[in-house]
C-alpha atoms as a PDB file:
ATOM      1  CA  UNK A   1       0.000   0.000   0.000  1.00  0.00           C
ATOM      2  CA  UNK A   2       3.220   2.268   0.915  1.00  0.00           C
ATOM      3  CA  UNK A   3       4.547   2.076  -2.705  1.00  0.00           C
ATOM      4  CA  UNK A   4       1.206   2.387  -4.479  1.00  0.00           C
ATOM      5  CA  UNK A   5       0.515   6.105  -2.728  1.00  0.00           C
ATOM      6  CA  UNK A   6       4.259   6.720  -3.332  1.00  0.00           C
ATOM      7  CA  UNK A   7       4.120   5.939  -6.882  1.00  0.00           C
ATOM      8  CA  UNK A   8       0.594   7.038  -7.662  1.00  0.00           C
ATOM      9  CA  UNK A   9       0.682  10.141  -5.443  1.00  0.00           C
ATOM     10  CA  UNK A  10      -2.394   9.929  -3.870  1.00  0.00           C
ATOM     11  CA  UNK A  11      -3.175  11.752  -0.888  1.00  0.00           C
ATOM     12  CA  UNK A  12      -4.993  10.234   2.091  1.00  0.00           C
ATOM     13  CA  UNK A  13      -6.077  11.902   5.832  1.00  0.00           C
ATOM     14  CA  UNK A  14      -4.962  10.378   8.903  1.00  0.00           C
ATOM     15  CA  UNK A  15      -8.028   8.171   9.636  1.00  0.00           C
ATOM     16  CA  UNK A  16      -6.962   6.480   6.246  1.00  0.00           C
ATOM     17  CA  UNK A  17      -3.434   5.917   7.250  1.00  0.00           C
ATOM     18  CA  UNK A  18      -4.302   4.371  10.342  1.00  0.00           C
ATOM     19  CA  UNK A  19      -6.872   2.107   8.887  1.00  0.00           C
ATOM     20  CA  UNK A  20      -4.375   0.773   6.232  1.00  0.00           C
ATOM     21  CA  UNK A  21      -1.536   0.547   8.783  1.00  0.00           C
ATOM     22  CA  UNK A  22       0.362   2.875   7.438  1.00  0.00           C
ATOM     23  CA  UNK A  23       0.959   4.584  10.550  1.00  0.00           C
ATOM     24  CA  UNK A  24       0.155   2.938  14.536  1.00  0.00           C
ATOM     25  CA  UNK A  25      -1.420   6.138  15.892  1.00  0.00           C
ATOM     26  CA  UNK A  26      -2.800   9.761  15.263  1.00  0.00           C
ATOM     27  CA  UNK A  27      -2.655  12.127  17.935  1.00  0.00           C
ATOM     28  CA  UNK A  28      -3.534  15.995  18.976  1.00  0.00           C
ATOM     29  CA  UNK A  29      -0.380  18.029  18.224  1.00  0.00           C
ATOM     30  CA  UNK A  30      -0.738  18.855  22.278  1.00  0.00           C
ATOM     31  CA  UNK A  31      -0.142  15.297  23.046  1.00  0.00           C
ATOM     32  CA  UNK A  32       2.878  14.536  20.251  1.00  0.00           C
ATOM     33  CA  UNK A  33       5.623  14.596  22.702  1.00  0.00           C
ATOM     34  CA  UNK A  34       3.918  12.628  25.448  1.00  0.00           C
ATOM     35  CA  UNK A  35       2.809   9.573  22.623  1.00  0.00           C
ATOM     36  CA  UNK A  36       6.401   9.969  21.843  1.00  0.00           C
ATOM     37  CA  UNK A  37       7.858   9.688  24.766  1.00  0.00           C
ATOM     38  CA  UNK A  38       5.746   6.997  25.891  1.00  0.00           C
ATOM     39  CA  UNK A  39       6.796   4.981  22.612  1.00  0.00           C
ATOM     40  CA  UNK A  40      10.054   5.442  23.180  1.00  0.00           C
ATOM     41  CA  UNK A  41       9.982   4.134  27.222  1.00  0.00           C
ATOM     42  CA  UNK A  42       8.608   1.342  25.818  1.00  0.00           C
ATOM     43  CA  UNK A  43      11.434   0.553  23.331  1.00  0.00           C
ATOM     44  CA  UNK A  44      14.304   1.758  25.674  1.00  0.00           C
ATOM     45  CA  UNK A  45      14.514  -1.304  27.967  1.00  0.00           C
ATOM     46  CA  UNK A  46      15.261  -3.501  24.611  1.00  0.00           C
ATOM     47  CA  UNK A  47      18.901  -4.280  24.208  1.00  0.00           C
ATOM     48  CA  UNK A  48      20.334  -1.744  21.769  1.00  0.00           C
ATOM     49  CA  UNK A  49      21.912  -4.273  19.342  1.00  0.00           C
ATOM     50  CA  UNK A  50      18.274  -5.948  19.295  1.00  0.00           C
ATOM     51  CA  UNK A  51      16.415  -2.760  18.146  1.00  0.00           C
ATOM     52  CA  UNK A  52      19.582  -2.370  15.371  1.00  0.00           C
ATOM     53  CA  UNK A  53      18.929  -5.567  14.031  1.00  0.00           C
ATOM     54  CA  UNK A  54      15.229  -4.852  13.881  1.00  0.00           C
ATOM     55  CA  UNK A  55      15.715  -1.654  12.363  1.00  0.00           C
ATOM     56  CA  UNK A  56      18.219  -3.003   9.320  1.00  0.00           C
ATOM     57  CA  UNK A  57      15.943  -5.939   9.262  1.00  0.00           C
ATOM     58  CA  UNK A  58      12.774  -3.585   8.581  1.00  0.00           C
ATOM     59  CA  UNK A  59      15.071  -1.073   5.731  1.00  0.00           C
END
């Protein structure tokens, strides 16, 4: 779904995006940093090699 609204340019709103899981979450621009920062306590305790190999894995 990523590559056909790349390559056909097709815009979509955020309800869209979530429903197609092309993102996890849409929030408020007031609560951006919190969701953030809650993702990212979340990820933190995972070994640090782990979440690089998960990362190249996913590129």
């Amino acid at each position: 779904m990523a590559r056909e609204l790349i390559y056909s340019g097709e815009r979509i709103d955020a309800k869209r995006a979530v429903e197609i899981g092309l993102v996890n979450r849409v929030v408020p621009s007031e609560a951006l940093i919190s969701e953030t920062k809650k993702v990212a306590k979340n990820i933190a305790p995972n070994s640090f090699s782990a979440v690089k190999v998960c990362k190249n894995a996913i590129k």
